[in-house]
N, C-alpha and C. Protein backbone atom coordinates (compact mmCIF):
# COMPACT_ATOMS: atom_id res chain seq x y z
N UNK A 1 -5.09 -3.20 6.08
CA UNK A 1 -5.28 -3.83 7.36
C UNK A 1 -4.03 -4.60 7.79
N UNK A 2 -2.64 -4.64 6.97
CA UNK A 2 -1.70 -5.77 7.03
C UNK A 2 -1.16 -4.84 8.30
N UNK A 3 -1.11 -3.61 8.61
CA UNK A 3 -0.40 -2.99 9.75
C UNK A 3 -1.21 -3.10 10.98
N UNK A 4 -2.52 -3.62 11.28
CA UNK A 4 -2.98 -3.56 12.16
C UNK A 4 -3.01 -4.64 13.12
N UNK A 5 -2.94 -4.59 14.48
CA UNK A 5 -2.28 -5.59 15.26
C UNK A 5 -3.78 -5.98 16.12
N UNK A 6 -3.89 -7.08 16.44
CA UNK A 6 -5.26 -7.53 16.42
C UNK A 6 -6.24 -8.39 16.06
N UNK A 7 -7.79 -8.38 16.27
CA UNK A 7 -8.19 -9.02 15.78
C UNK A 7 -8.65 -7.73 14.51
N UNK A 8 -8.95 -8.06 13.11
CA UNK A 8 -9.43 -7.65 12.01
C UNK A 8 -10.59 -7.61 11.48
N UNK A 9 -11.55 -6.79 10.94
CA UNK A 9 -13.01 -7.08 10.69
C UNK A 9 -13.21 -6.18 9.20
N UNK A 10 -13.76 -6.87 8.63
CA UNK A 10 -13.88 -6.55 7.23
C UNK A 10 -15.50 -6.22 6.55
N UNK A 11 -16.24 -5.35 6.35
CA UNK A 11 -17.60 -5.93 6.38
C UNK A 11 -18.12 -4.70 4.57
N UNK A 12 -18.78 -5.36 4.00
CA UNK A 12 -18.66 -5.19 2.73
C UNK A 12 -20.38 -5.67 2.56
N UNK A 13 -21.04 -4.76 2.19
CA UNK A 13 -22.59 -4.39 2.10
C UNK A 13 -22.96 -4.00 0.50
N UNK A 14 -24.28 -4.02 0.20
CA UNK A 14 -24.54 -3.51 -0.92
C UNK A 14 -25.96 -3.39 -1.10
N UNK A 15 -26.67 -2.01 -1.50
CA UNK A 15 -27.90 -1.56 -1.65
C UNK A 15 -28.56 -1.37 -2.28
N UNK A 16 -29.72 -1.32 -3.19
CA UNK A 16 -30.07 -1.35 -4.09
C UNK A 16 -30.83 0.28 -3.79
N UNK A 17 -30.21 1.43 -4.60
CA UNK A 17 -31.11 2.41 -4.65
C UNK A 17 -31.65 2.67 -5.81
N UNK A 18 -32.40 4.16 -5.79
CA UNK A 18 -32.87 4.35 -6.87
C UNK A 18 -32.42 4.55 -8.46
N UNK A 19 -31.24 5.35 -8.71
CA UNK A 19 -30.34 5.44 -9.37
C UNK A 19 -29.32 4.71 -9.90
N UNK A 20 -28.58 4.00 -8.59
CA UNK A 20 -27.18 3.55 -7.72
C UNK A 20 -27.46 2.07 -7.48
N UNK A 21 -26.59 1.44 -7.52
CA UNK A 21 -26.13 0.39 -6.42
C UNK A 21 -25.01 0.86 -5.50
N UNK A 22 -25.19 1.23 -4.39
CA UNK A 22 -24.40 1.47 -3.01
C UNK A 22 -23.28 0.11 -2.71
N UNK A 23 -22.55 0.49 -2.39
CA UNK A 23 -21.35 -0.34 -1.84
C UNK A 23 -20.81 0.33 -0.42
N UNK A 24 -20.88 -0.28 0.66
CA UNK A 24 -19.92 0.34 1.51
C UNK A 24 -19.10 -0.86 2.44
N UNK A 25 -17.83 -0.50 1.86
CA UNK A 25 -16.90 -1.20 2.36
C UNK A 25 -16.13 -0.47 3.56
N UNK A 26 -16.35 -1.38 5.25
CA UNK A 26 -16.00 -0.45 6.40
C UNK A 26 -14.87 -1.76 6.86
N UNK A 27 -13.40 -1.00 7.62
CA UNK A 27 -12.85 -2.24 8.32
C UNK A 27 -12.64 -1.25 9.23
N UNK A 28 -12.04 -1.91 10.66
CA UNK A 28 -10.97 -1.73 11.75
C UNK A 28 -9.80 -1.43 11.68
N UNK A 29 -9.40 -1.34 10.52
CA UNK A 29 -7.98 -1.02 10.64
C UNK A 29 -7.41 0.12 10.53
N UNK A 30 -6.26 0.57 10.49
CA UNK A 30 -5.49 1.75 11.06
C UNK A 30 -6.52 3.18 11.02
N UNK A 31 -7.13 2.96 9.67
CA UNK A 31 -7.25 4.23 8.99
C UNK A 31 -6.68 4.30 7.97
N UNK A 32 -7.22 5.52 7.35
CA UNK A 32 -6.93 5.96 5.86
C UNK A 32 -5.91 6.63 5.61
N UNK A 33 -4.66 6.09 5.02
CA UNK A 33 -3.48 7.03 5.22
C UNK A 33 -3.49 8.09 4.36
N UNK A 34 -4.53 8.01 3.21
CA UNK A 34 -4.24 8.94 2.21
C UNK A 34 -5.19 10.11 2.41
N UNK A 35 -5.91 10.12 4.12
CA UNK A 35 -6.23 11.37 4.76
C UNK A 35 -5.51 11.61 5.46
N UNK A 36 -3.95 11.08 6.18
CA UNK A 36 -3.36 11.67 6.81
C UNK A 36 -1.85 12.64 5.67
N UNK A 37 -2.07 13.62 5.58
CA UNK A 37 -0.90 14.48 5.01
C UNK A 37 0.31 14.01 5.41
N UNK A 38 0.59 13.57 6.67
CA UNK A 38 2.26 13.40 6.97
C UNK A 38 2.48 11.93 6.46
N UNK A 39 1.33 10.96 6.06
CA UNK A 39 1.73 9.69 5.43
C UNK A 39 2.16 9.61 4.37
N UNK A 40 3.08 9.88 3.57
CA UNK A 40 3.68 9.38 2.00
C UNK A 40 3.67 8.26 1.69
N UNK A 41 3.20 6.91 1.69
CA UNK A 41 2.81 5.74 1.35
C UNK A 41 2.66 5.71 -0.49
N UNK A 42 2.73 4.73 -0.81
CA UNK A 42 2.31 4.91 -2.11
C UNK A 42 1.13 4.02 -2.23
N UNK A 43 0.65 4.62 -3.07
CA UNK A 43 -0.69 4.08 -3.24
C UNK A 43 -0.88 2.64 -4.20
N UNK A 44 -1.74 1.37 -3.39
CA UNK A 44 -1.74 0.45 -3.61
C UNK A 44 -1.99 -0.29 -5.00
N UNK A 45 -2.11 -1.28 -5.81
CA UNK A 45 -2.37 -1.58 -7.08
C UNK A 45 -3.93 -1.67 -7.33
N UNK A 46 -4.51 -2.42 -6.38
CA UNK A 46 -5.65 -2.25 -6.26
C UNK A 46 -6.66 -0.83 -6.44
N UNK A 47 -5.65 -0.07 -5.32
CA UNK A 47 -6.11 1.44 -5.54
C UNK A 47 -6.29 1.81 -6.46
N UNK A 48 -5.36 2.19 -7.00
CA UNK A 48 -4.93 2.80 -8.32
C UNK A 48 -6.14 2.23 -9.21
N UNK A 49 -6.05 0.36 -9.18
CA UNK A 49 -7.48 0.32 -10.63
C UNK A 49 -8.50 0.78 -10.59
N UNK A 50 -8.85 0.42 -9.02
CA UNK A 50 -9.95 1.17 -8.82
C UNK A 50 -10.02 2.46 -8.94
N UNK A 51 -9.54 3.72 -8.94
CA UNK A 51 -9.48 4.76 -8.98
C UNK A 51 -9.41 4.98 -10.77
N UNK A 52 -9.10 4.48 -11.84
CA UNK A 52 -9.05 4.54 -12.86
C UNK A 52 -10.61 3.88 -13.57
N UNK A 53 -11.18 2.81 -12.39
CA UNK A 53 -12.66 2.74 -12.83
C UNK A 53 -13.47 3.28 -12.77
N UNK A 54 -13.45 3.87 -11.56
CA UNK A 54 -14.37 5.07 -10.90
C UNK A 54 -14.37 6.41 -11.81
N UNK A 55 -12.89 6.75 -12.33
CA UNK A 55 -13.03 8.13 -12.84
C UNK A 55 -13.62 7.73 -14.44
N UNK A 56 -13.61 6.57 -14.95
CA UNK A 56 -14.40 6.29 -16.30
C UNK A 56 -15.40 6.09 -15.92
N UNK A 57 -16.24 5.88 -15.09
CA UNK A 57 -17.83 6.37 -14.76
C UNK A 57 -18.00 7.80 -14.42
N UNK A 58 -16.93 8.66 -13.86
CA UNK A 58 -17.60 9.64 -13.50
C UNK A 58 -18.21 10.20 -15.15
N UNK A 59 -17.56 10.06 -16.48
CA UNK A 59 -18.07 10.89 -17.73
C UNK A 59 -19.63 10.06 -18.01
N UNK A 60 -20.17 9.80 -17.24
CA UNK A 60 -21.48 9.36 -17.50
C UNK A 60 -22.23 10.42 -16.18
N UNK A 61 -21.91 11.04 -15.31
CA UNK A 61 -22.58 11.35 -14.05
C UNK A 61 -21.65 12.65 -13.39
N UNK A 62 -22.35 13.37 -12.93
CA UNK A 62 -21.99 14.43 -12.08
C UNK A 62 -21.63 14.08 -10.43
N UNK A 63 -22.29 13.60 -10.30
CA UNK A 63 -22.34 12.49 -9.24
C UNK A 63 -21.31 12.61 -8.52
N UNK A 64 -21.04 12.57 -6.61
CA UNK A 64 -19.70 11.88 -6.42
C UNK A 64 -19.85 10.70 -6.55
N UNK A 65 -19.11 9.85 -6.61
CA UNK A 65 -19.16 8.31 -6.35
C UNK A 65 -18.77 8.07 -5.86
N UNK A 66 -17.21 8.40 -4.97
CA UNK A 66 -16.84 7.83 -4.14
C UNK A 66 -16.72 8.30 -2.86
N UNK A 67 -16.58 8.09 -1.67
CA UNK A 67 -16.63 9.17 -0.20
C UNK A 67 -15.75 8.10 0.37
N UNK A 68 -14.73 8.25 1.13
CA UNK A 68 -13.69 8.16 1.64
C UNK A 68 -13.62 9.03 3.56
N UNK A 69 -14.12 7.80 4.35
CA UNK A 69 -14.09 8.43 5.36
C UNK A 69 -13.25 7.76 6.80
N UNK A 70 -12.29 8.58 7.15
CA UNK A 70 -11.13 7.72 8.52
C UNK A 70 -12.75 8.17 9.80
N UNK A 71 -12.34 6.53 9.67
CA UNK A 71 -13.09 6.38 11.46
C UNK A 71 -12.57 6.30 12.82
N UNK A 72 -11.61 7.10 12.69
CA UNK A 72 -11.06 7.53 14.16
C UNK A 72 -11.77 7.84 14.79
N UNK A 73 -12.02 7.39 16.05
CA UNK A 73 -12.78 7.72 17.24
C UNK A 73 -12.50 7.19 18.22
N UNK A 74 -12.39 8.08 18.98
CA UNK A 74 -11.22 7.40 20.66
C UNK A 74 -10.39 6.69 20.32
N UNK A 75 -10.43 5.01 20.84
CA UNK A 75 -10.04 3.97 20.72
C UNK A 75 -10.20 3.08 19.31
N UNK A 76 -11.00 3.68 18.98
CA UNK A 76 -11.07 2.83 17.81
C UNK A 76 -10.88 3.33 16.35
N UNK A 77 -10.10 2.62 15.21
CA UNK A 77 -9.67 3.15 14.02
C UNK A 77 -10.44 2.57 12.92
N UNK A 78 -10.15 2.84 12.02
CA UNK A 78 -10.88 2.06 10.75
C UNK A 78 -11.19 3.23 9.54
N UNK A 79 -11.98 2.41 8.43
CA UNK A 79 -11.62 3.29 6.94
C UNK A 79 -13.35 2.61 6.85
N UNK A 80 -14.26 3.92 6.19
CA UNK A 80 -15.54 3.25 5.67
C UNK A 80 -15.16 4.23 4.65
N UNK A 81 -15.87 3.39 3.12
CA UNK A 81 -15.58 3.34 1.84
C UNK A 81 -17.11 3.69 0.98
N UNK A 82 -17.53 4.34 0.74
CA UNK A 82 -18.77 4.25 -0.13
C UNK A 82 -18.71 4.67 -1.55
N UNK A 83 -19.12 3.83 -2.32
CA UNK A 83 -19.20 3.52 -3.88
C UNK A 83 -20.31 3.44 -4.40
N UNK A 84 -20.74 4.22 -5.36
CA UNK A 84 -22.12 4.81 -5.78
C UNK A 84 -21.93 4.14 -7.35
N UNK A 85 -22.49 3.25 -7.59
CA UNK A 85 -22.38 2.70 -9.02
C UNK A 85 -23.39 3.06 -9.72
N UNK A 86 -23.59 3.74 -10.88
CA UNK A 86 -24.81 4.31 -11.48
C UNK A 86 -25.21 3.19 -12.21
N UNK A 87 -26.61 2.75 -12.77
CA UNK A 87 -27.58 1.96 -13.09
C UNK A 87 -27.12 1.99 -14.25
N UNK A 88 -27.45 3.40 -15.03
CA UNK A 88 -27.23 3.05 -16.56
C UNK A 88 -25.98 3.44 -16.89
């Protein structure tokens, strides 16, 4: 969100399903660069751990866990995030 010019909105939820605890983390900002191909950015520190936590749950589950979606639409940009945490 540090590139986005504006006001900023951050909104971070969590569900209790059957399986899962749901997470979905949605903001306003630019979008997801690591769905745009012509962005070469490197990927953040944060990223990265997270991406190294996620793939040590996937050997418990077939599961996706994570969904990664750019909310481009018209005027408006943003990144929603969903994280599927398995129970056991």
């Amino acid at each position: 969100m540090i590139p986005k010019i504006g006001k900023k909105h951050l909104s971070i939820s969590f569900k209790d399903k059957e399986n899962n605890i749901e997470c979905v983390i949605e903001d306003n900002g630019v979008g997801n660069p690591a769905l745009k191909p012509e962005n070469n950015q490197r990927i953040s520190r944060g990223m990265s751990i997270t991406s190294k936590r996620i793939n040590a749950l996937t050997k418990f589950t077939n599961q996706e866990l994570v969904q990664v979606e750019s909310l481009n639409k018209n005027d408006s940009t943003g990144t929603k995030v969903t994280i599927l945490i398995p129970k056991d």
